[in-house]
N, C-alpha and C. Protein backbone atom coordinates (compact mmCIF):
# COMPACT_ATOMS: atom_id res chain seq x y z
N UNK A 1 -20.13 -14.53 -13.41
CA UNK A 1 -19.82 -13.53 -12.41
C UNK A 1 -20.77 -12.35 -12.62
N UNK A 2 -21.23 -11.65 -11.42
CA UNK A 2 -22.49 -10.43 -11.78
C UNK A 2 -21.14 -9.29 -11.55
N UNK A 3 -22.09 -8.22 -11.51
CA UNK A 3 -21.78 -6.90 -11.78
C UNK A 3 -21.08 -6.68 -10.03
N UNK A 4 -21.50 -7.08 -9.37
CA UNK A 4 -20.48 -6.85 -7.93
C UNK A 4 -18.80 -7.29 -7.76
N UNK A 5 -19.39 -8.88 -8.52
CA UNK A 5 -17.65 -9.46 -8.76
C UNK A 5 -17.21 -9.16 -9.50
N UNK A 6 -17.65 -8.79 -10.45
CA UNK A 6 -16.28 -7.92 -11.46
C UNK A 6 -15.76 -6.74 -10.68
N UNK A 7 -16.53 -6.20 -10.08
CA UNK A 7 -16.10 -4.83 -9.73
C UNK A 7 -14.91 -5.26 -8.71
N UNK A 8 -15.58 -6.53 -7.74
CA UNK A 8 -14.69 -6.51 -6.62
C UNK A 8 -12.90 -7.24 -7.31
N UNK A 9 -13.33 -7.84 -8.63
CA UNK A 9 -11.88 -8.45 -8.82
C UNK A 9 -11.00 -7.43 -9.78
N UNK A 10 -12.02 -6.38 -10.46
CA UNK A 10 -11.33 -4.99 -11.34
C UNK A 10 -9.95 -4.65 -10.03
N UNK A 11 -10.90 -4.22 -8.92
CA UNK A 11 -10.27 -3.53 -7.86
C UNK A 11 -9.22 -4.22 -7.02
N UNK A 12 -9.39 -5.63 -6.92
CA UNK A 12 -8.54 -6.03 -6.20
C UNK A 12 -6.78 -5.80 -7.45
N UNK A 13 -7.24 -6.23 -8.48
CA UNK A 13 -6.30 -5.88 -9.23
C UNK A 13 -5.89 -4.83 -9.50
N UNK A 14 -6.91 -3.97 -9.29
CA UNK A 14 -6.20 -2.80 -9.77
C UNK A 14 -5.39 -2.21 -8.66
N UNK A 15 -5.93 -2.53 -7.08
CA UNK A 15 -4.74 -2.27 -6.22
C UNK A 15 -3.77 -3.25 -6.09
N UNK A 16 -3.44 -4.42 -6.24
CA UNK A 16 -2.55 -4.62 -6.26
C UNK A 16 -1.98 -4.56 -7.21
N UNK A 17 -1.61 -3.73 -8.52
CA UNK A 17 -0.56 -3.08 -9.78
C UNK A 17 -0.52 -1.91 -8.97
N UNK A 18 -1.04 -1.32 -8.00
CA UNK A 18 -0.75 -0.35 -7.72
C UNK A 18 0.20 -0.21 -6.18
N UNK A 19 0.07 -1.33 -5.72
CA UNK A 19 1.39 -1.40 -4.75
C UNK A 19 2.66 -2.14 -5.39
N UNK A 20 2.49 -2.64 -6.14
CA UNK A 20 3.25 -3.60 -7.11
C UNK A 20 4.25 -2.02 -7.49
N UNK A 21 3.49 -1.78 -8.41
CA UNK A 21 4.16 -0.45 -8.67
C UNK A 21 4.92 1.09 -8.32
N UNK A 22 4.03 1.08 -7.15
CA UNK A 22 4.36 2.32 -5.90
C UNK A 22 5.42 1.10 -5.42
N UNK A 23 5.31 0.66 -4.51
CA UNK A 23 5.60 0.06 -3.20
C UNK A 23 7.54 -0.37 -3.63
N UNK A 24 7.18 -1.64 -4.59
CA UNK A 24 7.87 -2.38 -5.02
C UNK A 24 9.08 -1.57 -6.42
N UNK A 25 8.21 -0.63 -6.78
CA UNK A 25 9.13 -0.24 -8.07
C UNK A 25 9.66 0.95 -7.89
N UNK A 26 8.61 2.47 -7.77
CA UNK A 26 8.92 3.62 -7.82
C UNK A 26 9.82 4.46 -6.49
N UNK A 27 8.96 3.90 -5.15
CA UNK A 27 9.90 3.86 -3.67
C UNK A 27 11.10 3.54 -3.73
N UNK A 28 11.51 2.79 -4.09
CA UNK A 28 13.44 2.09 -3.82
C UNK A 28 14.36 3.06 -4.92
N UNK A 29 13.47 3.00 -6.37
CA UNK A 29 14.04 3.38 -7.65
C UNK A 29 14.26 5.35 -7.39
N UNK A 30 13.55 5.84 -6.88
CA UNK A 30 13.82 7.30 -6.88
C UNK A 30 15.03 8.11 -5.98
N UNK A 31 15.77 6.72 -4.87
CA UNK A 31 16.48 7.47 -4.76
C UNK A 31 17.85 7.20 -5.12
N UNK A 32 17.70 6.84 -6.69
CA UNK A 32 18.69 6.32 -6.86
C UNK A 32 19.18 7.13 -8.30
N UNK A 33 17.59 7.95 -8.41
CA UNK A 33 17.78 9.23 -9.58
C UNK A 33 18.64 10.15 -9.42
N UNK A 34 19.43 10.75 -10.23
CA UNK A 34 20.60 11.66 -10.36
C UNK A 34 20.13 12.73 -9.48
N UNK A 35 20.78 13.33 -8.62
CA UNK A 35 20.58 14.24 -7.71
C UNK A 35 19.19 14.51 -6.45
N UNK A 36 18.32 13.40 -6.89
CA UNK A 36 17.42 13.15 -5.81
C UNK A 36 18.21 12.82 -4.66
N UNK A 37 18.25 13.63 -3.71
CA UNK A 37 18.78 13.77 -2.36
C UNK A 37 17.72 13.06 -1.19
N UNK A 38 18.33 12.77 0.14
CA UNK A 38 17.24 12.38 0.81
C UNK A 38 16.36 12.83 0.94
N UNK A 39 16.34 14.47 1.41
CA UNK A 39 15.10 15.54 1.86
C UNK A 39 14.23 15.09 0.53
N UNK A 40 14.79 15.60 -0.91
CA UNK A 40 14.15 15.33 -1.84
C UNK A 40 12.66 13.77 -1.73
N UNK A 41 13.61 12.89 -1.60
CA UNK A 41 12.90 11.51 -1.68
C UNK A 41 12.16 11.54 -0.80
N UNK A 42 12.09 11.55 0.40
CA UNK A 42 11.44 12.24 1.13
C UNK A 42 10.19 12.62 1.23
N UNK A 43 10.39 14.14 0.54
CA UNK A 43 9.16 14.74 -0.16
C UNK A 43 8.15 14.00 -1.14
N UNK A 44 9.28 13.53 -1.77
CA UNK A 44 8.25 12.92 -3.02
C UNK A 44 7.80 11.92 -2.54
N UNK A 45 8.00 11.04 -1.26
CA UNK A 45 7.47 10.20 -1.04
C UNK A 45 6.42 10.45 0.07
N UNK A 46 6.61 11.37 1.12
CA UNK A 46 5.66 11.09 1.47
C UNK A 46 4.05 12.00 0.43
N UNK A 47 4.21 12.66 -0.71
CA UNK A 47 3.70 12.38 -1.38
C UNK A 47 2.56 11.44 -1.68
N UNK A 48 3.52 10.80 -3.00
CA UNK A 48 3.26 9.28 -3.23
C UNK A 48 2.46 8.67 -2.59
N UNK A 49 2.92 8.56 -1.47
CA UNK A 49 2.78 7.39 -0.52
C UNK A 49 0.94 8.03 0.08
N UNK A 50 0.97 9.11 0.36
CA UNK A 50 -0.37 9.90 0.48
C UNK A 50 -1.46 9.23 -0.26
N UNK A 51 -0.80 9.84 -1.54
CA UNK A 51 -1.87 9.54 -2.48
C UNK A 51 -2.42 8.38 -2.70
N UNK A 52 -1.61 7.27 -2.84
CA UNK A 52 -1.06 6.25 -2.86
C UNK A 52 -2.45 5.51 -1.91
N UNK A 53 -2.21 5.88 -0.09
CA UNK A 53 -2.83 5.49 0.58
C UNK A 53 -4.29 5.59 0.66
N UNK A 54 -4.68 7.10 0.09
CA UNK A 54 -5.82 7.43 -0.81
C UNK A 54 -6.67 6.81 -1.44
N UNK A 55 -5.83 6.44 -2.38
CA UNK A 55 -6.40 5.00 -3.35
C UNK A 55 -6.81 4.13 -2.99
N UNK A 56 -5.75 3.20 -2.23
CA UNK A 56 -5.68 1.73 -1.24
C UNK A 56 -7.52 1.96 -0.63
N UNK A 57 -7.53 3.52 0.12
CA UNK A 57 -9.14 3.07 0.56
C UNK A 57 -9.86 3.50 0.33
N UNK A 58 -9.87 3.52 -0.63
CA UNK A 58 -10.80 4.36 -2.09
C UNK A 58 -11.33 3.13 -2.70
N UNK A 59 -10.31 2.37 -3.00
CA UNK A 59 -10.37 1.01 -3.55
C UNK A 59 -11.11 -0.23 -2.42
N UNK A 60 -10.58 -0.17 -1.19
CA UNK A 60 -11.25 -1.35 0.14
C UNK A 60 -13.05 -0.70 -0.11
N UNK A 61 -12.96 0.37 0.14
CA UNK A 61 -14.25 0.48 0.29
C UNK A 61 -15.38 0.39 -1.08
N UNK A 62 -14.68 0.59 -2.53
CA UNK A 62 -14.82 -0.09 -3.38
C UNK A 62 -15.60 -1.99 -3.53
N UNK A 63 -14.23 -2.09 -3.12
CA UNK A 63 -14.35 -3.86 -2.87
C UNK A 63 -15.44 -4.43 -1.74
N UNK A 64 -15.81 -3.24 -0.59
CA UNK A 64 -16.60 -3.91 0.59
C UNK A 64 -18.36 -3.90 -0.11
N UNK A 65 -18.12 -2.62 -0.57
CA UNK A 65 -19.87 -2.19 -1.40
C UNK A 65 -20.11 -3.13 -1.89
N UNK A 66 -19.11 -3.54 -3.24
CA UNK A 66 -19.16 -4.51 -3.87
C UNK A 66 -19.86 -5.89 -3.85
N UNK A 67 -19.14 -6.21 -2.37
CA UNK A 67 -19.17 -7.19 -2.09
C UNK A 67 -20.29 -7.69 -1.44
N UNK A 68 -21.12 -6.19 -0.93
CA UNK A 68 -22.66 -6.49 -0.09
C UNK A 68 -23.38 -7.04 -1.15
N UNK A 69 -23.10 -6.34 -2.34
CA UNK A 69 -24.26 -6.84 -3.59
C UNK A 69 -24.21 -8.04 -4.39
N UNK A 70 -22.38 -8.69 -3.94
CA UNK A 70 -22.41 -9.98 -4.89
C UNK A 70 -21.13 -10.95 -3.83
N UNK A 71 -21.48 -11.52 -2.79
CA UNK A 71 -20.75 -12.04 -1.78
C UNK A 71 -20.10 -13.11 -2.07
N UNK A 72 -18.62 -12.56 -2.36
CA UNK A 72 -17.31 -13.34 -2.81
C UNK A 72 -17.07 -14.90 -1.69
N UNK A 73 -16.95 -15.96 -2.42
CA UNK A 73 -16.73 -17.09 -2.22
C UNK A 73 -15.91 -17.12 -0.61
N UNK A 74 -15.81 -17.93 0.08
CA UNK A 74 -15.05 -17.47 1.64
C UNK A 74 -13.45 -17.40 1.59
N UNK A 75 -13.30 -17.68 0.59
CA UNK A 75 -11.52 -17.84 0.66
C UNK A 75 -11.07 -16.55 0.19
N UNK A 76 -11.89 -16.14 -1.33
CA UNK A 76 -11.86 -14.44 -1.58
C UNK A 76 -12.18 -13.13 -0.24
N UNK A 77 -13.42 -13.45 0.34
CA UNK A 77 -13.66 -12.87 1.62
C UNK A 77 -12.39 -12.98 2.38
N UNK A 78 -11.62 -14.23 2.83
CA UNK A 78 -10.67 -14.20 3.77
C UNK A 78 -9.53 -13.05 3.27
N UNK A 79 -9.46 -13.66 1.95
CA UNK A 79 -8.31 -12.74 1.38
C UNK A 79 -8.54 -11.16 1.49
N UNK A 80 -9.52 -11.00 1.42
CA UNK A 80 -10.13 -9.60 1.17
C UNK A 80 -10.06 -8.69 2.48
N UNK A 81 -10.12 -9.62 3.75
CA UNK A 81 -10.18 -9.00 4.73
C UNK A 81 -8.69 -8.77 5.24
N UNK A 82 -7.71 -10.19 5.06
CA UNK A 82 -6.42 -9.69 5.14
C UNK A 82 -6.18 -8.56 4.71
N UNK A 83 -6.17 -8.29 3.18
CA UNK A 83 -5.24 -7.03 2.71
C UNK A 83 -6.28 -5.93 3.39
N UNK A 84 -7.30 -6.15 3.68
CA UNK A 84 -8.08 -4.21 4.12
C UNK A 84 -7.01 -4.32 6.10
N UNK A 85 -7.46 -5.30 6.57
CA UNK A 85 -6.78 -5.39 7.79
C UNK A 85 -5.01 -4.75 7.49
N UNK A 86 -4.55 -5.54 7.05
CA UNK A 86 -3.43 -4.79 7.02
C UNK A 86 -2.93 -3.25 6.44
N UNK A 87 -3.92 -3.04 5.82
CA UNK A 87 -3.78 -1.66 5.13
C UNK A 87 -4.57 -0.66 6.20
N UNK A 88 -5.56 -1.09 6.96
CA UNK A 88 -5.52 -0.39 8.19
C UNK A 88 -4.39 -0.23 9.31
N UNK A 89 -3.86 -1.12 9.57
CA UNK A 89 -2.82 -1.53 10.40
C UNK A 89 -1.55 -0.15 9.61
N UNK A 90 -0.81 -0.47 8.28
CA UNK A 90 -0.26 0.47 8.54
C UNK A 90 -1.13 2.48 8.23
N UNK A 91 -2.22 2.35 7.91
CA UNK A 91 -2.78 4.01 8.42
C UNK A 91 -2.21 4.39 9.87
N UNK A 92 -3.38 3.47 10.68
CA UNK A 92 -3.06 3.82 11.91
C UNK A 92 -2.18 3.96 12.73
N UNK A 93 -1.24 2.64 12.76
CA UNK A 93 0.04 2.31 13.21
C UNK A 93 1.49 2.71 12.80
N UNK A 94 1.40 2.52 11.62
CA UNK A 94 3.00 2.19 11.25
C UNK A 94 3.11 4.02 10.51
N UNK A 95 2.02 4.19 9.49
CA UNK A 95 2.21 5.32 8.76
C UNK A 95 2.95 6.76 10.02
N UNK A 96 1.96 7.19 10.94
CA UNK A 96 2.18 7.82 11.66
C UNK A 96 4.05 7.97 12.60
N UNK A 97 4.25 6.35 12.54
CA UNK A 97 5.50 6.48 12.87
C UNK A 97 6.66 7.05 12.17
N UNK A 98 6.36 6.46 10.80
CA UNK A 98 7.02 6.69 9.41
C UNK A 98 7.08 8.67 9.46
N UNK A 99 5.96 8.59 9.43
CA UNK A 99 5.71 9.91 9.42
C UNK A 99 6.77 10.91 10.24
N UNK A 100 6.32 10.05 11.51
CA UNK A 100 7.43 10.87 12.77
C UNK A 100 8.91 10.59 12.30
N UNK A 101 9.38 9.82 11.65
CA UNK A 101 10.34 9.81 11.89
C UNK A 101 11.10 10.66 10.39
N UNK A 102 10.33 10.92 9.39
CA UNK A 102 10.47 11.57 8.03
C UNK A 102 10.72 13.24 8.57
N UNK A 103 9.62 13.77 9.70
CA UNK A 103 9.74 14.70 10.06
C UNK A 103 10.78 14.88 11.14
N UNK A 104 11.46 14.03 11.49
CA UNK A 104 12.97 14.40 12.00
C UNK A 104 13.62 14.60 11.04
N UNK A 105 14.36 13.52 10.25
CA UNK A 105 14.76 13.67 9.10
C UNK A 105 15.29 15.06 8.62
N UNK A 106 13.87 15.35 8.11
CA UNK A 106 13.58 16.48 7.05
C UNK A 106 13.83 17.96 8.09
N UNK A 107 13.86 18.19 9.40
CA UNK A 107 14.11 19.44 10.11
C UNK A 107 15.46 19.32 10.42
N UNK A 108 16.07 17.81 10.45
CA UNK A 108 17.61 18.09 10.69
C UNK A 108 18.31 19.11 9.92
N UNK A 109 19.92 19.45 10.49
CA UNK A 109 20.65 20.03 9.83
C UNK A 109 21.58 19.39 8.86
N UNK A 110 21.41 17.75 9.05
CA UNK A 110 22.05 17.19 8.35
C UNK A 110 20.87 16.51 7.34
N UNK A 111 19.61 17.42 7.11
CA UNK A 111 18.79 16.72 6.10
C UNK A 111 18.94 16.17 5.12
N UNK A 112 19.93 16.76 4.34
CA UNK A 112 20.10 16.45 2.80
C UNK A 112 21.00 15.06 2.81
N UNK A 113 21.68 14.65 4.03
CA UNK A 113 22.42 13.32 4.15
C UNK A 113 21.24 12.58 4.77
N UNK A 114 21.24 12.84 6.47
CA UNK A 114 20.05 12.21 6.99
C UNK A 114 20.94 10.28 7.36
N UNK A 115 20.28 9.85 8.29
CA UNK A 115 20.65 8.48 8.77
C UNK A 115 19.92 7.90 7.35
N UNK A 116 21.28 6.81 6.84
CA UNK A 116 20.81 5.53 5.84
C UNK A 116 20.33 4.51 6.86
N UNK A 117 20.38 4.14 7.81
CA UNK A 117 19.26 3.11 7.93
C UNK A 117 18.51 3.16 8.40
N UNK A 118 17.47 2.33 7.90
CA UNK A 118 15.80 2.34 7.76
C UNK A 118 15.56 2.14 9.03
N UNK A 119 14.23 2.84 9.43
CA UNK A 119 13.66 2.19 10.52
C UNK A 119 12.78 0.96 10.71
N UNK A 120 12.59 0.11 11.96
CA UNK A 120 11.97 -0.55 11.88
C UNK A 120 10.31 -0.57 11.46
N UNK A 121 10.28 0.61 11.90
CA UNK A 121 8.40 1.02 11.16
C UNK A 121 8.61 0.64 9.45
N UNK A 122 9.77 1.19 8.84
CA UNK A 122 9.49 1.14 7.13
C UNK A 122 9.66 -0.78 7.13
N UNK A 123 10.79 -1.31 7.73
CA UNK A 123 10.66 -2.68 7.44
C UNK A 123 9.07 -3.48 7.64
N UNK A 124 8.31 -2.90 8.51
CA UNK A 124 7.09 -3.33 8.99
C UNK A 124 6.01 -3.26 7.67
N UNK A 125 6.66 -2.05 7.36
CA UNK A 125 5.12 -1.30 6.50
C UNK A 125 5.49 -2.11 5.31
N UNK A 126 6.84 -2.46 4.43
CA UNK A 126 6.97 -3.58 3.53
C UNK A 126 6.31 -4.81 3.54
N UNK A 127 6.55 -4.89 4.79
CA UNK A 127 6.25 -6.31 4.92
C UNK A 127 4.61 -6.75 5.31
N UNK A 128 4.17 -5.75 5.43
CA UNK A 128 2.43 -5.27 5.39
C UNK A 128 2.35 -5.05 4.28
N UNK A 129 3.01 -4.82 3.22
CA UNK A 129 2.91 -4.51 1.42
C UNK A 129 2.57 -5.81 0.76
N UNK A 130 3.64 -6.71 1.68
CA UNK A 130 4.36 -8.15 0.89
C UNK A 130 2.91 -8.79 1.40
N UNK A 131 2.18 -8.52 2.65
CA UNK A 131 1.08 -9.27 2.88
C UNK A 131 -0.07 -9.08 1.90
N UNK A 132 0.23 -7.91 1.77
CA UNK A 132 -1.54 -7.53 0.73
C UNK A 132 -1.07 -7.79 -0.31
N UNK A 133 0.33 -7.82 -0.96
CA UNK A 133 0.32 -8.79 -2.38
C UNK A 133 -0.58 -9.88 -2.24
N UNK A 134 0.46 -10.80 -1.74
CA UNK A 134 -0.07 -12.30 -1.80
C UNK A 134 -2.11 -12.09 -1.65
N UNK A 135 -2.55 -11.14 -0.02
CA UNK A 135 -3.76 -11.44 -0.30
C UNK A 135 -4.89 -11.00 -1.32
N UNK A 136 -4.26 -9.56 -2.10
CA UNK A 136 -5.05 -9.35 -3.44
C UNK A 136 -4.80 -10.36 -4.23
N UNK A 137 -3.72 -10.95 -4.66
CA UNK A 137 -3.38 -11.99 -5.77
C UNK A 137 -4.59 -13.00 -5.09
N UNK A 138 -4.80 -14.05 -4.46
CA UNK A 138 -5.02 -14.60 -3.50
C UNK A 138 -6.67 -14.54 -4.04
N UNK A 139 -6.62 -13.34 -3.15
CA UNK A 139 -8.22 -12.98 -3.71
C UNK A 139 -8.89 -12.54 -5.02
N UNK A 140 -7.97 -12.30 -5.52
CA UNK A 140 -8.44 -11.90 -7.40
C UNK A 140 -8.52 -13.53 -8.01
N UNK A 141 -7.77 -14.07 -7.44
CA UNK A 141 -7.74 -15.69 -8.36
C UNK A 141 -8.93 -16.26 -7.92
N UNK A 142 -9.37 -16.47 -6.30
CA UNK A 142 -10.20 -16.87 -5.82
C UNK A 142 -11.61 -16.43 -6.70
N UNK A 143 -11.78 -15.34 -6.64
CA UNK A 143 -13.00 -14.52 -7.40
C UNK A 143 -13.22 -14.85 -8.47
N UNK A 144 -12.00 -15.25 -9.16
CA UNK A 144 -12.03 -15.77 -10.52
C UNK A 144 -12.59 -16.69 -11.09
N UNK A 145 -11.87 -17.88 -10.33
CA UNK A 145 -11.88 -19.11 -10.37
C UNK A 145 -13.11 -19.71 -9.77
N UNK A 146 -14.26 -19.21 -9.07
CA UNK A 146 -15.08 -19.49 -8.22
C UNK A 146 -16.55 -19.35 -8.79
């Protein structure tokens, strides 16, 4: 493997421990911390989730450079393009909704309770999470193995 594929399989791994971890672990688990309130979670998430998203294309564009200088096998490429596709998909799409609907939320008078169920944008944006698992895994093995 040259100096492009390592980089591109460092990164694929290293974002996916990092939705693994955000997405899957720290999101569900915080609001379940002693006195973290909704508004609270909230905050900290859309946070998180900022920064978070930061990374994600900090990291794609990482993996694309990469990839001009050492051109990943076609099944890694496929994979590669899934998870950036979907991680565009929720920027553009889903985040903004999320967004809109955090900023109701958070101006209500009933903020600190706030509606428990989720909207369909957050079920979306999971399940855009659950996609770029499988396609970083997917594509880190591919890279590997190739």
């Amino acid at each position: 493997m040259t100096g492009g594929g390592a980089v591109t399989v460092a990164a694929l791994f290293t974002w996916l421990g990092m939705v693994l971890a955000i997405s899957f672990v720290e999101a569900p688990l915080k609001f379940r911390a002693p006195g973290v309130t909704l508004k609270i979670g909230l905050g900290i998430g859309r946070l998180v989730f900022r920064a978070l998203n930061t990374m994600k294309v900090l990291l794609a564009l990482t993996i694309i450079v990469a990839a001009v200088t050492d051109t990943p096998a076609p099944g890694a490429t496929a994979a590669i393009a899934v998870a950036i596709t979907a991680l565009a998909v929720q920027i553009v799409a889903v985040r903004p909704q999320l967004s809109r609907r955090s900023n109701t939320v958070l101006a209500g008078p009933a903020a600190a309770e706030g509606p428990t169920k989720r909207s369909r944008a957050h079920y979306v944006y999971v399940g855009l999470e659950l996609v770029k698992v499988v396609a970083l895994l997917v594509g880190g093995i591919v890279m590997l193995t190739t």
